[in-house]
C-alpha atoms as a PDB file:
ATOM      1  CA  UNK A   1       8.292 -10.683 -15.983  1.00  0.00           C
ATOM      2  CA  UNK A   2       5.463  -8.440 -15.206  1.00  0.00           C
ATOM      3  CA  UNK A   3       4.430  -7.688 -11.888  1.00  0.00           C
ATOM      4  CA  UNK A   4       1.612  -9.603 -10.403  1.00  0.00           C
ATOM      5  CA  UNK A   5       0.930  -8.725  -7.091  1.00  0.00           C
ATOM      6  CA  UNK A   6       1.100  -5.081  -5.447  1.00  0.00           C
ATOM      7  CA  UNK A   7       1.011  -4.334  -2.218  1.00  0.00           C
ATOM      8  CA  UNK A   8      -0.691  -0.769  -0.822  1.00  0.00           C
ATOM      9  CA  UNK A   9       0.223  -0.012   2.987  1.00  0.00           C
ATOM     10  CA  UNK A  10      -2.022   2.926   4.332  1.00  0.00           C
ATOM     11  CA  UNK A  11      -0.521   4.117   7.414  1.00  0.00           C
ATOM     12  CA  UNK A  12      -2.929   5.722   9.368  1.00  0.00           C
ATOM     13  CA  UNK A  13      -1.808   9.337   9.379  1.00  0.00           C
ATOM     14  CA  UNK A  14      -2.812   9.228   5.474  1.00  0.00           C
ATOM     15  CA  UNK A  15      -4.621  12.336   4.589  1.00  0.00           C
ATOM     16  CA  UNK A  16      -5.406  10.828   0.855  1.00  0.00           C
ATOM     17  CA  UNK A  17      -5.730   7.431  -0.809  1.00  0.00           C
ATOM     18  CA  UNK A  18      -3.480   8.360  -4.171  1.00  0.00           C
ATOM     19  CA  UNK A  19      -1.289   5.265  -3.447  1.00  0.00           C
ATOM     20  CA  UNK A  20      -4.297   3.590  -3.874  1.00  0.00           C
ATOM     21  CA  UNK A  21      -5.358   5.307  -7.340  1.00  0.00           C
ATOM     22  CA  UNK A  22      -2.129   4.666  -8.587  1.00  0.00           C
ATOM     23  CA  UNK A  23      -1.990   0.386  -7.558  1.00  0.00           C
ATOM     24  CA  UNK A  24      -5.554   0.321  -9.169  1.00  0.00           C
ATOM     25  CA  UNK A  25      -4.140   1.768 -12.248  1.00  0.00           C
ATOM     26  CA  UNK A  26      -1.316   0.045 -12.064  1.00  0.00           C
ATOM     27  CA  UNK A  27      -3.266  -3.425 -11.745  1.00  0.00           C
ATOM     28  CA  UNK A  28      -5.457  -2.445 -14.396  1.00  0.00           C
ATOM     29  CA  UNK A  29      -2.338  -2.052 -16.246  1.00  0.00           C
ATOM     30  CA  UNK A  30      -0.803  -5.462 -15.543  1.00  0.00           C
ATOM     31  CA  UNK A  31      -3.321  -7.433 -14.470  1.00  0.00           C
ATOM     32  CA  UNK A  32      -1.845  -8.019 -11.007  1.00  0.00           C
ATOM     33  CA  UNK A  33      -4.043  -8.653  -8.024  1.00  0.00           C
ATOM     34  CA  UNK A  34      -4.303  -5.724  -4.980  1.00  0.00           C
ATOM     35  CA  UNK A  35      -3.405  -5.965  -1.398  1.00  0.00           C
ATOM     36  CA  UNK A  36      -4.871  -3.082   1.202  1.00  0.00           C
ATOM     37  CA  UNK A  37      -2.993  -3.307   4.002  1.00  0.00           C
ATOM     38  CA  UNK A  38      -4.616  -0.729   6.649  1.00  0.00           C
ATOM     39  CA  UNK A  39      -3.431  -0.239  10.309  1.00  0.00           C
ATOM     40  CA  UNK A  40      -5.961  -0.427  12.712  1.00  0.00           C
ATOM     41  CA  UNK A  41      -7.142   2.712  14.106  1.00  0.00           C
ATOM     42  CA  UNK A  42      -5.969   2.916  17.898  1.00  0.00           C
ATOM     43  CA  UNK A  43      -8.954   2.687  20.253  1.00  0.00           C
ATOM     44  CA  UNK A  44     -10.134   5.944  21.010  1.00  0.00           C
ATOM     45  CA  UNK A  45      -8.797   8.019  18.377  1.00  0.00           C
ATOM     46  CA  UNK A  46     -11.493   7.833  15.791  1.00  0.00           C
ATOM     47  CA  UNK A  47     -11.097  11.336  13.537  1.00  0.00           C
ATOM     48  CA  UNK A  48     -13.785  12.643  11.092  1.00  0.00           C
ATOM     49  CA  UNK A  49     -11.285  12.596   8.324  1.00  0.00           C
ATOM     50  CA  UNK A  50     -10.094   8.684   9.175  1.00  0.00           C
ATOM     51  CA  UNK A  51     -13.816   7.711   9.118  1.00  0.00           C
ATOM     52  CA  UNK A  52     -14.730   9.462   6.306  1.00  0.00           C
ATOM     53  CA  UNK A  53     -10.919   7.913   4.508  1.00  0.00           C
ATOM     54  CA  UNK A  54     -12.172   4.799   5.322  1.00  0.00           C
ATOM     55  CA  UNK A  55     -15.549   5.003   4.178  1.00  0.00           C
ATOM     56  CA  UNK A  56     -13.981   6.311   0.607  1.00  0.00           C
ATOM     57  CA  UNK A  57     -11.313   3.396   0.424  1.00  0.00           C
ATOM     58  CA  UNK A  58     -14.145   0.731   0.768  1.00  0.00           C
ATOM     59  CA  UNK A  59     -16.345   2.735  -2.132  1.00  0.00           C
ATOM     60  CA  UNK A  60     -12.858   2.660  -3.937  1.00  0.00           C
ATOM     61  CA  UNK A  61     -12.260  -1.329  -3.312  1.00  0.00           C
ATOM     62  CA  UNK A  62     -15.930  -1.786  -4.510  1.00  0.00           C
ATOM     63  CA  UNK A  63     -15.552   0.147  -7.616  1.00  0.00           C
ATOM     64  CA  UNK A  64     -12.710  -1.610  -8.182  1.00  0.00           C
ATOM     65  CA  UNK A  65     -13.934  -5.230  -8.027  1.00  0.00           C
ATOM     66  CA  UNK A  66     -16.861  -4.191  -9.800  1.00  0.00           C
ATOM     67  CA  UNK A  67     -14.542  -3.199 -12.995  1.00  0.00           C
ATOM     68  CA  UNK A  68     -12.798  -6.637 -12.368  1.00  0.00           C
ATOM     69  CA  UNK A  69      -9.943  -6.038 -10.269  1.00  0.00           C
ATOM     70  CA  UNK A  70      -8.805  -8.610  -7.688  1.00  0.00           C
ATOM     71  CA  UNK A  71      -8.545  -6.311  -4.591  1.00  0.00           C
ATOM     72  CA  UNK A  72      -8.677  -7.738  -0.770  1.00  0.00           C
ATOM     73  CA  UNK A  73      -8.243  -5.888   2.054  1.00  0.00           C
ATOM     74  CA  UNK A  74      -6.570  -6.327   5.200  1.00  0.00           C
ATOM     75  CA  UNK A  75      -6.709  -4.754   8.435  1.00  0.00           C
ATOM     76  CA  UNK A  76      -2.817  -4.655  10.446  1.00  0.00           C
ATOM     77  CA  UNK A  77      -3.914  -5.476  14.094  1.00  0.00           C
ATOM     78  CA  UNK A  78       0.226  -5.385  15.057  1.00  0.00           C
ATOM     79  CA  UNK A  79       3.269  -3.668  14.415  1.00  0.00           C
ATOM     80  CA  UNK A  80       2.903  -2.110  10.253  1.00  0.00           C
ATOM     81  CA  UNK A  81       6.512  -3.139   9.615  1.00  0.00           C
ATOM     82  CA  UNK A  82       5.889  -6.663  10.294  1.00  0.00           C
ATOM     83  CA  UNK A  83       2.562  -7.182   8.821  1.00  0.00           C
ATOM     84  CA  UNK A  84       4.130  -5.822   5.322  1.00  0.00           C
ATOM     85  CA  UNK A  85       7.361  -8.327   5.391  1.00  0.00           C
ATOM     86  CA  UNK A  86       4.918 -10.753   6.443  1.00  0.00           C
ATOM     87  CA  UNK A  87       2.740 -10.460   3.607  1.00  0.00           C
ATOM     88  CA  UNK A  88       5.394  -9.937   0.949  1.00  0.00           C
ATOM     89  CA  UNK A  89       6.927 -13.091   1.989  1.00  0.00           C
ATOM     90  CA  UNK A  90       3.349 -15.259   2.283  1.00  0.00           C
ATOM     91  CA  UNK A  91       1.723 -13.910  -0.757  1.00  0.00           C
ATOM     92  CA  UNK A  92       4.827 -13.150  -3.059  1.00  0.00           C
ATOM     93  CA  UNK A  93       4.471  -9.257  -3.769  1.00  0.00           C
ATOM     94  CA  UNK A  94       6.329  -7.946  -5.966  1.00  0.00           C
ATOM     95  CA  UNK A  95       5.400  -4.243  -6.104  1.00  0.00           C
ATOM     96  CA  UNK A  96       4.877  -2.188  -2.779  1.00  0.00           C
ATOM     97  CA  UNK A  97       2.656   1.487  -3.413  1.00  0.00           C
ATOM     98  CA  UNK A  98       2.977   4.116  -0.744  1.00  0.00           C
ATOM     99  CA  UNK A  99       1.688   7.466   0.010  1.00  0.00           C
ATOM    100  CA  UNK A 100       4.700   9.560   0.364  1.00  0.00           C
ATOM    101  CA  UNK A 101       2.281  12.611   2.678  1.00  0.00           C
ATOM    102  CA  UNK A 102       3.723  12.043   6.024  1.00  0.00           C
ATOM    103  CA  UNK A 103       6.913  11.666   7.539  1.00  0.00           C
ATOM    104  CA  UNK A 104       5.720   8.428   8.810  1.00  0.00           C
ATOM    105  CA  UNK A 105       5.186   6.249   5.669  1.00  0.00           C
ATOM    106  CA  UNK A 106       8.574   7.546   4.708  1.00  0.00           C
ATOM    107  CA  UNK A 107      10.350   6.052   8.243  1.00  0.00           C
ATOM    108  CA  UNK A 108       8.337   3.085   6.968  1.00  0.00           C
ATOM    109  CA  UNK A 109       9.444   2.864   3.788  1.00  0.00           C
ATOM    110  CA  UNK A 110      13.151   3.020   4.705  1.00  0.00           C
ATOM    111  CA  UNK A 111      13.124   0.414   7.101  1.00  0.00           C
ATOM    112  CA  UNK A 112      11.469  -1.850   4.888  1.00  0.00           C
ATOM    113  CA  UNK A 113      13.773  -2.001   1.961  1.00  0.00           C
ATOM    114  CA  UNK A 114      16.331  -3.633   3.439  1.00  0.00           C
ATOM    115  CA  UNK A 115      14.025  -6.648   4.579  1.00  0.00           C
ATOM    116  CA  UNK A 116      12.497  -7.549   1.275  1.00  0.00           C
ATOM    117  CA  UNK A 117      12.918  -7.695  -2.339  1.00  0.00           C
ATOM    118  CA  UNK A 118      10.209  -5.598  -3.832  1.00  0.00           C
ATOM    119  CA  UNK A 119      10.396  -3.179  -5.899  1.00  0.00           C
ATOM    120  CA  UNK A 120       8.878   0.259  -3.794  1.00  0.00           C
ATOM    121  CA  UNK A 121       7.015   2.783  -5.312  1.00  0.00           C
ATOM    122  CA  UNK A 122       6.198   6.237  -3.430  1.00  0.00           C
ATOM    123  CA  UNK A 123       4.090   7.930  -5.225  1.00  0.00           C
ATOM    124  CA  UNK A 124       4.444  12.010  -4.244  1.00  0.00           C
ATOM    125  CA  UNK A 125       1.947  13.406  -6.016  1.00  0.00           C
ATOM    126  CA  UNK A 126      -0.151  13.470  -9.512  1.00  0.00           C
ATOM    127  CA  UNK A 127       2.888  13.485 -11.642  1.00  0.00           C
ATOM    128  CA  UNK A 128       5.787  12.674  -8.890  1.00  0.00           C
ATOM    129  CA  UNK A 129       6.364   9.092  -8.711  1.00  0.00           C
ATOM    130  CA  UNK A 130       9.853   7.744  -7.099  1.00  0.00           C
ATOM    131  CA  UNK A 131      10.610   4.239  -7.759  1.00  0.00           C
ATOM    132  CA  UNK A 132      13.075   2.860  -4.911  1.00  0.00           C
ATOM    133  CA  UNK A 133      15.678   0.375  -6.544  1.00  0.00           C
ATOM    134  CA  UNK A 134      16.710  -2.848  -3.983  1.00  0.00           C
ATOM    135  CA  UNK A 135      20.364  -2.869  -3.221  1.00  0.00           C
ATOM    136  CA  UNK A 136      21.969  -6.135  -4.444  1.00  0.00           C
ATOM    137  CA  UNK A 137      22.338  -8.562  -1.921  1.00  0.00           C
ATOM    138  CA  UNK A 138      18.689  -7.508  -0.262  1.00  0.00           C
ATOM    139  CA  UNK A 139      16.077 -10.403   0.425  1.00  0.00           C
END
């Protein structure tokens, strides 16, 4: 069975939106439907680079649904961790995409997998892509 739903988390220390890049292509691919998952930027710490990120993710979700991708986005208002189970288990995703840039979205990553059973994707770099297998017994 093909994967129909993928899920992107963008933490917010991102510096680039690859994971994105590769979901879209991935979708395209498939034809699976997008979740955007974006933390809220904390009051106060607005950046150049995270306002001009977020400006190109939105130009990147329109260029999207204008080639006929299903793409929504959401905006995590609480704890990241929580807001991914929570829409893995709602929406039935079957395919998380992360950034691997930071050593953030890698802490996230790992204490993820053992809550749901996704297959995750952390996509390195142009040609690096690591696919994270579920250990049996996982849900």
């Amino acid at each position: 069975m093909s994967p129909k739903k993928i899920l992107v988390p963008l933490v917010p220390s991102a510096k680039d939106l690859k994971s994105v890049h590769y979901a879209l292509s991935l979708a395209e691919r498939l034809d699976a439907q997008v979740y955007i998952l974006q933390q809220a930027a904390a009051s106060g710490l607005d950046h150049p680079l995270s306002m001009w990120m977020g400006e190109a993710l939105l130009d990147l979700i329109n260029s999207a649904r204008q080639a006929g991708l299903v793409v929504s986005h959401h905006i995590a208002h609480r704890n990241l961790e929580e807001e991914i189970v929570g829409l893995v288990r709602n929406e039935g995703i079957d395919v998380l995409v992360f950034g691997d840039d930071d050593a953030a979205g890698g802490r996230l990553v790992l204490q993820i997998k053992p809550l749901i059973p996704s297959q995750i994707i952390q996509v390195k770099g142009k040609d690096h892509i690591s696919y994270l297998k579920q250990e049996d017994g996982a849900r």
